[in-house]
N, C-alpha and C. Protein backbone atom coordinates (compact mmCIF):
# COMPACT_ATOMS: atom_id res chain seq x y z
N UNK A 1 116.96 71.46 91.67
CA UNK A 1 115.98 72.29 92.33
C UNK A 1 114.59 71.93 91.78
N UNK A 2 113.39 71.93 92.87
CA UNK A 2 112.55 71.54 92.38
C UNK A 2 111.40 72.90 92.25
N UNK A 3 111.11 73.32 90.96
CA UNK A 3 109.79 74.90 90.58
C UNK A 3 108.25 73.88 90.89
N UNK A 4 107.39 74.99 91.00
CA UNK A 4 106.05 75.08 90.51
C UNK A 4 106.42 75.96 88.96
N UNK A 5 105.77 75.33 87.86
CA UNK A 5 106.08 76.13 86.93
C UNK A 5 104.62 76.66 86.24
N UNK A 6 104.28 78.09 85.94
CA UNK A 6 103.08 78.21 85.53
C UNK A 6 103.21 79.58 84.79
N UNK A 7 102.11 79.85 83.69
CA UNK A 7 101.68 80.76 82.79
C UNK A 7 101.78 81.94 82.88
N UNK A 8 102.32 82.78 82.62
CA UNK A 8 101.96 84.62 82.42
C UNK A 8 101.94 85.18 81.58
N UNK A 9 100.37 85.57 80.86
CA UNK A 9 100.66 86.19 79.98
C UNK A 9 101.48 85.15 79.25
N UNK A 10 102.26 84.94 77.97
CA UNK A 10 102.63 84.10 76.90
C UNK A 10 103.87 83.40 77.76
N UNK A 11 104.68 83.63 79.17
CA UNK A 11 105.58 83.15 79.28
C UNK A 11 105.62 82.35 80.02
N UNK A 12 106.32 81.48 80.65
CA UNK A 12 106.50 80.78 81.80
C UNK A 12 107.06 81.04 82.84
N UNK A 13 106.91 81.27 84.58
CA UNK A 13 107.58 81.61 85.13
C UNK A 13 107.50 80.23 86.24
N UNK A 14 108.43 80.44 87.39
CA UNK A 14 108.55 79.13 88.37
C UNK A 14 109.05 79.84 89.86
N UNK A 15 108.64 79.11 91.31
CA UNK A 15 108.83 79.72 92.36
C UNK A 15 109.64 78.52 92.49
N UNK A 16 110.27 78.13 93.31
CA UNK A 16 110.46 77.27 94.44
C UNK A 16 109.64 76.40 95.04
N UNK A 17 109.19 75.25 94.89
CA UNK A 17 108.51 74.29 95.58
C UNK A 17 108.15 74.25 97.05
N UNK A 18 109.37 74.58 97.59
CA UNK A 18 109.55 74.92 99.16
C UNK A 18 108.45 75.42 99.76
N UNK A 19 108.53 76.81 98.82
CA UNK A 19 107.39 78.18 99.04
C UNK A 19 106.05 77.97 98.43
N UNK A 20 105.23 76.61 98.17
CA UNK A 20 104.82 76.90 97.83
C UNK A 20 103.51 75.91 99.05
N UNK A 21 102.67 76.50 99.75
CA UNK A 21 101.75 75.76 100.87
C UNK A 21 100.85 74.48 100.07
N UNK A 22 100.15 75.08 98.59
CA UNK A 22 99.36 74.39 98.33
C UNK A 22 98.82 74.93 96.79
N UNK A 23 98.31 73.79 95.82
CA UNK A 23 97.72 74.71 95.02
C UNK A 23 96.77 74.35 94.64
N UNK A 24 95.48 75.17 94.54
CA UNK A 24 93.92 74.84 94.60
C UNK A 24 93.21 75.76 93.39
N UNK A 25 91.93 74.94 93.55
CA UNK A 25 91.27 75.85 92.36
C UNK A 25 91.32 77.21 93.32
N UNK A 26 90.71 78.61 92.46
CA UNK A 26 90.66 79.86 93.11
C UNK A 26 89.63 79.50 94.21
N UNK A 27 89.44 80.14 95.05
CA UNK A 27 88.19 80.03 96.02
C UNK A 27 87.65 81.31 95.70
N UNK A 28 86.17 81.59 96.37
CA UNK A 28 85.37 82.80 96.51
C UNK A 28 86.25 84.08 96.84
N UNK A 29 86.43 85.43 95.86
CA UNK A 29 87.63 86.35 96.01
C UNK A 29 86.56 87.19 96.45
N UNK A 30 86.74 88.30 97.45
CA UNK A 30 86.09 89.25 98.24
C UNK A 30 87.22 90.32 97.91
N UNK A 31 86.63 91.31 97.39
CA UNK A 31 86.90 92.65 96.79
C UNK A 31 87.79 93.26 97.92
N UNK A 32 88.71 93.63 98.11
CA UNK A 32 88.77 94.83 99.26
C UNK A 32 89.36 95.95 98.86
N UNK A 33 88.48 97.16 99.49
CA UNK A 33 88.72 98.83 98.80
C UNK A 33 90.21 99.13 99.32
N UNK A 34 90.34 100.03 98.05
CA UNK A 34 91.74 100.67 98.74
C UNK A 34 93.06 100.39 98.32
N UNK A 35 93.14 99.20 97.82
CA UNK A 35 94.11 98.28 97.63
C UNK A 35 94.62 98.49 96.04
N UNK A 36 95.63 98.15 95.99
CA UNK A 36 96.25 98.33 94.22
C UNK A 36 95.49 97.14 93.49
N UNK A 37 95.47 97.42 91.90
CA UNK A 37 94.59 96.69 90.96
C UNK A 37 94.61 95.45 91.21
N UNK A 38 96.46 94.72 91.12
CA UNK A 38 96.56 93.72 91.15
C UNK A 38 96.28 92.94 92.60
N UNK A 39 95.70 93.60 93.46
CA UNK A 39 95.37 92.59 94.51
C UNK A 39 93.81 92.62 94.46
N UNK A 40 93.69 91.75 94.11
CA UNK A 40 92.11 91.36 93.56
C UNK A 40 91.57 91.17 94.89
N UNK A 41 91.65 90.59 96.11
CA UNK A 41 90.69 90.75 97.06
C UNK A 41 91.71 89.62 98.27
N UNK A 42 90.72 89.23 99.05
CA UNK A 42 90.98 88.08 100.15
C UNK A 42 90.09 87.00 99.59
N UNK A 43 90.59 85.97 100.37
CA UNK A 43 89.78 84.38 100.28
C UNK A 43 89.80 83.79 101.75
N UNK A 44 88.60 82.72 101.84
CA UNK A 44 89.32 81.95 102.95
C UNK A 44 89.49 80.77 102.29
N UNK A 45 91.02 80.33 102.71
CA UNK A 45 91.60 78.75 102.38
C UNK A 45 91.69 78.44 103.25
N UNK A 46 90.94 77.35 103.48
CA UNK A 46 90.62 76.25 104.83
C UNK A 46 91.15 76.89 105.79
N UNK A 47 90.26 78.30 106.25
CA UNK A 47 90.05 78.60 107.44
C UNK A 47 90.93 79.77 107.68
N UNK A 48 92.01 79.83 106.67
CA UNK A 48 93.08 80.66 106.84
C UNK A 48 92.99 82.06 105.57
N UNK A 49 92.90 82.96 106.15
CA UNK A 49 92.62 84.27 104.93
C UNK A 49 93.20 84.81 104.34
N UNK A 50 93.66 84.54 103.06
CA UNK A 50 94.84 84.96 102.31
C UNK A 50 94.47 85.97 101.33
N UNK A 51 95.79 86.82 100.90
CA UNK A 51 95.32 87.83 99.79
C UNK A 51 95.76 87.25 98.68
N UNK A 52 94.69 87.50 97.56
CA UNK A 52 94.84 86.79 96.42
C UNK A 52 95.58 88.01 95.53
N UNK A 53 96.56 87.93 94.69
CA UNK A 53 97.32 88.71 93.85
C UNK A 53 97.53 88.18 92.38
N UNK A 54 97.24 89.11 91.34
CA UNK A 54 97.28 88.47 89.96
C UNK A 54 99.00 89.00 89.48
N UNK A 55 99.50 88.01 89.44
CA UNK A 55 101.01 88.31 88.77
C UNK A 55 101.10 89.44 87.16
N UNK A 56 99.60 88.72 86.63
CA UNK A 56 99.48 89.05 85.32
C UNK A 56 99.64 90.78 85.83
N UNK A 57 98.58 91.11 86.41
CA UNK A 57 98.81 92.55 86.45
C UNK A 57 99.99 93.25 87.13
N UNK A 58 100.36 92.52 88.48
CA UNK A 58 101.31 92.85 88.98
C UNK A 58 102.28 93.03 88.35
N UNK A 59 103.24 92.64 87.11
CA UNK A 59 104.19 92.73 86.12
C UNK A 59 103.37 93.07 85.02
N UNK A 60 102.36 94.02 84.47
CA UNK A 60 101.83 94.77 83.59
C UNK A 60 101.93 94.05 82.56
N UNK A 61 101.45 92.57 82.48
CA UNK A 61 101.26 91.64 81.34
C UNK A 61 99.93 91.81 80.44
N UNK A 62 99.28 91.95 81.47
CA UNK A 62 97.84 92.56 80.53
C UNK A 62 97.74 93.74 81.61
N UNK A 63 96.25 94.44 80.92
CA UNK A 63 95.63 95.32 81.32
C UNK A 63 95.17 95.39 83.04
N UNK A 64 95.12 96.28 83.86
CA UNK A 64 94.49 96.50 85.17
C UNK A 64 93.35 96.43 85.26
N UNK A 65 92.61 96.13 86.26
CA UNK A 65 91.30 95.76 86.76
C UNK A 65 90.24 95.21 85.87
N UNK A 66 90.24 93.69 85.54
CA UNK A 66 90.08 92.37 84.99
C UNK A 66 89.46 91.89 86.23
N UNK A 67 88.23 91.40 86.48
CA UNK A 67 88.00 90.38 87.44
C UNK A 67 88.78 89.13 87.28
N UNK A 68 88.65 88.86 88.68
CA UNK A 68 89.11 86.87 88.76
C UNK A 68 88.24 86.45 87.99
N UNK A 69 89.05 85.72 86.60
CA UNK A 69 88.08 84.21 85.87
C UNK A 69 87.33 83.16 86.56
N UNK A 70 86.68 82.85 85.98
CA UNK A 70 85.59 82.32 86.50
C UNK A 70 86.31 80.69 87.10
N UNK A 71 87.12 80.53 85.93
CA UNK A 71 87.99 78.89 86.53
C UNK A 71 89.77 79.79 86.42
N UNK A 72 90.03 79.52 87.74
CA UNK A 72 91.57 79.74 87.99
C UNK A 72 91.88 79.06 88.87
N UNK A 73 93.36 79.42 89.24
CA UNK A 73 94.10 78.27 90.11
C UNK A 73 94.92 79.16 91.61
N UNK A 74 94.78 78.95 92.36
CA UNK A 74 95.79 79.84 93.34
C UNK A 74 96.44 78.71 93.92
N UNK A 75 97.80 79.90 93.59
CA UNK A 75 98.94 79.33 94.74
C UNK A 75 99.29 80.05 95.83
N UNK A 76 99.01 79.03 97.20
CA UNK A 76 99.58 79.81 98.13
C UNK A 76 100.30 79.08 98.71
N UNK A 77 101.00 80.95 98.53
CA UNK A 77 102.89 80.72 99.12
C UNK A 77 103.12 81.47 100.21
N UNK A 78 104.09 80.79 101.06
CA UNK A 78 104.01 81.27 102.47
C UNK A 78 105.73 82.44 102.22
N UNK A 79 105.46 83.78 102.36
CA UNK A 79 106.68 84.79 103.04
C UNK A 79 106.74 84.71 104.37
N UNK A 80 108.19 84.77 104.49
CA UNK A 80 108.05 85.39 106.24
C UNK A 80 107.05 85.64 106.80
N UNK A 81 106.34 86.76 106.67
CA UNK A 81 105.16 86.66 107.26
C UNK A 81 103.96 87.39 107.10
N UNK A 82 103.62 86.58 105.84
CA UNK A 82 102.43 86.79 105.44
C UNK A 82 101.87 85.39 104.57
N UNK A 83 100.79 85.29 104.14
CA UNK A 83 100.79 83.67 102.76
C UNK A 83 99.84 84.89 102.00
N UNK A 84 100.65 84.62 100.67
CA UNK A 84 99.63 84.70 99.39
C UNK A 84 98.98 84.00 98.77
N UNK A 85 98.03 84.35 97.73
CA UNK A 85 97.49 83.71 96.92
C UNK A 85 98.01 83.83 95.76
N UNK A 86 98.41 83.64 94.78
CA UNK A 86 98.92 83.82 93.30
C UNK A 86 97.97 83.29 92.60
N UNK A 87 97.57 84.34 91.56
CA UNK A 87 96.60 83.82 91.01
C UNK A 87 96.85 83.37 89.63
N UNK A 88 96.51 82.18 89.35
CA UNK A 88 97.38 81.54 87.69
C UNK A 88 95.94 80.73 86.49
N UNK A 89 96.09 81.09 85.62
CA UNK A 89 94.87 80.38 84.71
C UNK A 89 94.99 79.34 84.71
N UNK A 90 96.33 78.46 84.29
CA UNK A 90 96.22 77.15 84.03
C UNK A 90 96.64 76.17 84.93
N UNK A 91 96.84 75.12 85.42
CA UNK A 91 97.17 74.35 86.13
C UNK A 91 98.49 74.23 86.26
N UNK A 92 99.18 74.83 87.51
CA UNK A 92 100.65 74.38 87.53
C UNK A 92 101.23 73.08 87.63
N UNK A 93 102.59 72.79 87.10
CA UNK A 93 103.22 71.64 86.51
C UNK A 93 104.57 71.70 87.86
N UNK A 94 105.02 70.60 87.96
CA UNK A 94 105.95 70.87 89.07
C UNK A 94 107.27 70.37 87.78
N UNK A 95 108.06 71.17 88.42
CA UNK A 95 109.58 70.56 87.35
C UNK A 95 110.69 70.28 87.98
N UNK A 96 111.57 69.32 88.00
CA UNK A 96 112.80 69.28 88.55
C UNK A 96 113.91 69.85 87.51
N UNK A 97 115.04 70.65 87.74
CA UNK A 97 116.34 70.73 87.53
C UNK A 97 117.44 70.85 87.92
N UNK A 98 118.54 70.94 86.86
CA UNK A 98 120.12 70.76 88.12
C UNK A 98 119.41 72.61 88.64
N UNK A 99 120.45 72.88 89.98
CA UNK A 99 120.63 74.45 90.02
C UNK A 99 121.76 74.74 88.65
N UNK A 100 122.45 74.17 88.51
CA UNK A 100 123.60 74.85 87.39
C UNK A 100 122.67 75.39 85.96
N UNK A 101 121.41 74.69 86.04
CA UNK A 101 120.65 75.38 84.96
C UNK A 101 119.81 76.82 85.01
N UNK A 102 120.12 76.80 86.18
CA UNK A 102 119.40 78.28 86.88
C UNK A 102 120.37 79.89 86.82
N UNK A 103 120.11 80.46 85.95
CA UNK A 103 121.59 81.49 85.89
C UNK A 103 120.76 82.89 86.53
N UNK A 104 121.75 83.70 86.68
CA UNK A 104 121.11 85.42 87.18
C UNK A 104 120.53 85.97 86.22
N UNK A 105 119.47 86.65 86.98
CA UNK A 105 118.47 86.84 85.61
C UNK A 105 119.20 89.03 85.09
N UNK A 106 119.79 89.45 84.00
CA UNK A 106 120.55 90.08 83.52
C UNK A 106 119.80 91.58 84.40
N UNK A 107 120.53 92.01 84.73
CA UNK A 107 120.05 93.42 85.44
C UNK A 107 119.02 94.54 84.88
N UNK A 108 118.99 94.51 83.42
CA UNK A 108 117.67 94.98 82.38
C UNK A 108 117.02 94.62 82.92
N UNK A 109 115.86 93.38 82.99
CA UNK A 109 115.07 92.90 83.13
C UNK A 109 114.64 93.00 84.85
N UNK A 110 115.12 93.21 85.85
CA UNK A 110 114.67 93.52 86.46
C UNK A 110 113.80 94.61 86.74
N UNK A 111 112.67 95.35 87.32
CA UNK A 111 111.68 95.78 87.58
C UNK A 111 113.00 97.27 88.54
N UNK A 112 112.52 98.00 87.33
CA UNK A 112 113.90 99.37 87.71
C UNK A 112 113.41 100.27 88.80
N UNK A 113 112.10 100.13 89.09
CA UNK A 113 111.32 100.90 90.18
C UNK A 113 111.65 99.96 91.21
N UNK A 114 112.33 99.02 91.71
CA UNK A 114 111.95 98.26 92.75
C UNK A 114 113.71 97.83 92.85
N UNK A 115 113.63 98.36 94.17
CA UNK A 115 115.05 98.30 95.45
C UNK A 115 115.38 96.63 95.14
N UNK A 116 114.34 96.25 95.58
CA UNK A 116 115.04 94.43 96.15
C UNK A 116 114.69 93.88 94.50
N UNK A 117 115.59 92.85 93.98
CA UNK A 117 115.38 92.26 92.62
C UNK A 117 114.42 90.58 92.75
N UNK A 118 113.24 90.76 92.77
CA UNK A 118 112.20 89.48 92.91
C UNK A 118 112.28 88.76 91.37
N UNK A 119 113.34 88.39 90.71
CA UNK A 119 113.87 87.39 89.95
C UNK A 119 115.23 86.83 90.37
N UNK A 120 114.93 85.69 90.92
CA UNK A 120 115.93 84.84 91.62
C UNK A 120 116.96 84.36 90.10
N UNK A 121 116.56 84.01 89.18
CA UNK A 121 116.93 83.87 87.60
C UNK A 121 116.38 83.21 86.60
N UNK A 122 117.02 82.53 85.68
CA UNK A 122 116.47 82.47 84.17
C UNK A 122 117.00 80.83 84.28
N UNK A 123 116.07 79.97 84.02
CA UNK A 123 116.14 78.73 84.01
C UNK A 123 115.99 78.51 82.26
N UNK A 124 117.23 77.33 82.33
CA UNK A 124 117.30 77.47 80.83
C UNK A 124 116.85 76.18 80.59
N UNK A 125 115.74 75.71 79.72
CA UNK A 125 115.53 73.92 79.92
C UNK A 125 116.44 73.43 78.58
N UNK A 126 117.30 72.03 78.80
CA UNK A 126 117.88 71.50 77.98
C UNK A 126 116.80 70.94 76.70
N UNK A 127 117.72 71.25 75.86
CA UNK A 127 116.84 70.38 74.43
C UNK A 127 115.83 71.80 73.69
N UNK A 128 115.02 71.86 73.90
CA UNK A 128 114.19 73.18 73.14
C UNK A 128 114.78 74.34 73.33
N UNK A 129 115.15 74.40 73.98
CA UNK A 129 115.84 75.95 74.69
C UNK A 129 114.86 77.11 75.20
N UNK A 130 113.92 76.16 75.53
CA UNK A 130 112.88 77.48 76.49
C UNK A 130 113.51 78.32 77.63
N UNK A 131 112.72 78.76 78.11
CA UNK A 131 113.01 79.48 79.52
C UNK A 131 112.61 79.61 80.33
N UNK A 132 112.35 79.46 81.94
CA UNK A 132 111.88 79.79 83.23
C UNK A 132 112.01 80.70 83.50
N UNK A 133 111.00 81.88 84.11
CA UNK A 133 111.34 83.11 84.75
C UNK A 133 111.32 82.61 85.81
N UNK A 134 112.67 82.62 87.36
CA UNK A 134 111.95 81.98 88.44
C UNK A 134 112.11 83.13 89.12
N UNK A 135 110.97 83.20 90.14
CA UNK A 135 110.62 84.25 91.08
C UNK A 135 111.19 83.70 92.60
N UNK A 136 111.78 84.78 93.21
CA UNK A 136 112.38 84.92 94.41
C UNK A 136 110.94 85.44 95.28
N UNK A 137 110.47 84.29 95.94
CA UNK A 137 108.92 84.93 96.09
C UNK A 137 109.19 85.81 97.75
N UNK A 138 109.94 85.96 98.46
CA UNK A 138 109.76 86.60 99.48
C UNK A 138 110.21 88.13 98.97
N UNK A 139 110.92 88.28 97.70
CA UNK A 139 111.19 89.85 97.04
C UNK A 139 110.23 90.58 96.42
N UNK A 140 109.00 89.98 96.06
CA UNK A 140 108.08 89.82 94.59
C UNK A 140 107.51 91.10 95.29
N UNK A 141 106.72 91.37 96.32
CA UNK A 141 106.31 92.47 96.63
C UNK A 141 106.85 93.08 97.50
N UNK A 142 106.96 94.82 97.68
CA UNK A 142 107.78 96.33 98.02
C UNK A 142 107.50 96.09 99.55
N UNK A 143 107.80 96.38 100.36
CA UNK A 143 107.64 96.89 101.68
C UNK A 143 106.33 97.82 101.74
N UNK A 144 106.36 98.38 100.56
CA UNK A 144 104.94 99.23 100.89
C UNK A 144 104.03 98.79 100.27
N UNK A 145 104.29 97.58 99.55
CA UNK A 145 103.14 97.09 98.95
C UNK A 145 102.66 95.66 100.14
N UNK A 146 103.59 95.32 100.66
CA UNK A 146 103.28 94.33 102.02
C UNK A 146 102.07 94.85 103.07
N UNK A 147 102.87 96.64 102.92
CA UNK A 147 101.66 97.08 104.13
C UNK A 147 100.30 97.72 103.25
N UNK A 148 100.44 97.48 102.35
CA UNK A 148 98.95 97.61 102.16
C UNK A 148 97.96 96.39 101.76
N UNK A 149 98.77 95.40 102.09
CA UNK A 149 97.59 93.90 101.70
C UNK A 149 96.71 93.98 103.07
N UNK A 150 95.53 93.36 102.42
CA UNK A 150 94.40 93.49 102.97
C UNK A 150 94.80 93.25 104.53
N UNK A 151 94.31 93.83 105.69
CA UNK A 151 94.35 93.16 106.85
C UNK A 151 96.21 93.89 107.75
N UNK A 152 97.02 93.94 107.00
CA UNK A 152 98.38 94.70 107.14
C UNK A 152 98.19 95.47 107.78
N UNK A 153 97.96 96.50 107.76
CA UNK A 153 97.84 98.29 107.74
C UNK A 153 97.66 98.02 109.37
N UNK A 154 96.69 97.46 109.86
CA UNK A 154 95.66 97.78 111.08
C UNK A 154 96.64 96.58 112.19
N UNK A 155 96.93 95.55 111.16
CA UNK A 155 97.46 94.77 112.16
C UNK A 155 99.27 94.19 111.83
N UNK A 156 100.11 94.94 111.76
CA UNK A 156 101.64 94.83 111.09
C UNK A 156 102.67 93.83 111.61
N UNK A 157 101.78 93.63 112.52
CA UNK A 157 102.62 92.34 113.49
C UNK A 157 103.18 90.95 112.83
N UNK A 158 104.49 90.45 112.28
CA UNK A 158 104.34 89.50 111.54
C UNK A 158 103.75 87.85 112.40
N UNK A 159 103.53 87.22 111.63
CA UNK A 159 103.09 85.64 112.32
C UNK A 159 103.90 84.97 113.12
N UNK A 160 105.37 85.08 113.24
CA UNK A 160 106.24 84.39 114.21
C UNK A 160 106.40 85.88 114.86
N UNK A 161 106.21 86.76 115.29
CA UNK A 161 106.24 87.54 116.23
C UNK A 161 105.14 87.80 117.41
N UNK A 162 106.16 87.48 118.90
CA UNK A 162 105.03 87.36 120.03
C UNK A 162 104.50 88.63 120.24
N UNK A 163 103.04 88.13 120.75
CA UNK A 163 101.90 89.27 120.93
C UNK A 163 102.16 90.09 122.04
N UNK A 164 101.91 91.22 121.74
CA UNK A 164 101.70 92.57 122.40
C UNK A 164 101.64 92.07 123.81
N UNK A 165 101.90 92.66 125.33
CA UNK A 165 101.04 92.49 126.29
C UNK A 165 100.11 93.18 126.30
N UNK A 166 98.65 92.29 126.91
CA UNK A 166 97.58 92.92 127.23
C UNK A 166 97.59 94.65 127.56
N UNK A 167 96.80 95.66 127.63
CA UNK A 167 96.61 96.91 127.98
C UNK A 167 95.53 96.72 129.26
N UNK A 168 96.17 96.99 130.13
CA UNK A 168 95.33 97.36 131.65
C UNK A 168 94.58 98.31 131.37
N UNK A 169 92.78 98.32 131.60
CA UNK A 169 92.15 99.18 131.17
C UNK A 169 92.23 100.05 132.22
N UNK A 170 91.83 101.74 132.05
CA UNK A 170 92.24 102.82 132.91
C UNK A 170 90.56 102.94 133.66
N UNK A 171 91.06 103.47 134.74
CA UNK A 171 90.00 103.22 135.52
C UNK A 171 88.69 104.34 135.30
């Protein structure tokens, strides 16, 4: 299996390569009200407007409401239907391994407030004996945290779903 592997807070975690569109320096982050700490704002990436999300806060690695650093990295990863931004300090590393090195990540450690489990598992690397946290990125955020990213709320329609018919205006 092939990760993006990158920084949190002191650990390492990894998505899936698959999921992952692109990864760029941060672009210009635009604030939007309303929204939980860890979604630091929107961007436009070449043309396309994504919500940028800090993992760090999102899993209570550091402290809440931290601006975006001045040099960061976003990854955006495409869900069903929405693309994020992930926001990461250091430059992600791509890694190959067998899957047999990939085990279930132990039921503790999952996030006890949250229905669906967004740790796919615990990648064990041969030789040092580090570890991968890898993220199941279409679980990572709640159903109610989906509908409150920027732009959601007003418009819930996912991206492979056909549009509304027109409304005949009343006379």
């Amino acid at each position: 299996v092939q990760l993006i592997v990158f920084r949190l807070g002191d650990e390492e975690y990894g998505i899936r390569i698959e999921q992952v569109k692109e990864v760029t320096i941060t672009p210009e982050v635009v604030k939007m009200p309303k929204t939980p700490p860890f979604i630091k704002g929107i961007a436009n990436l070449r043309g396309d407007i994504i919500t940028i999300v800090d993992l760090e806060e999102r899993f209570q690695l550091r402290p809440a409401g931290r601006p975006v650093p001045e040099m960061s990295y976003t990854l955006a990863v495409e869900a069903p239907d929405y693309t994020l931004g992930l926001l990461v300090r250091e430059v992600p590393r791509p890694l190959t391994l067998p899957v047999s090195l990939i085990e279930p990540a132990p039921e503790f450690v999952q996030d006890s407030g949250q229905k669906e489990k967004y740790l796919e598992g615990i990648a064990k690397l041969p030789g040092d004996g580090g570890v991968i946290i890898v993220l199941d990125m279409p679980k990572l955020l709640t159903p109610a945290e989906i509908m409150r990213l920027p732009g959601r709320a007003a418009d819930a329609t996912p991206k492979n779903a056909p549009a509304a018919p027109p409304v005949a205006p009343t006379p």
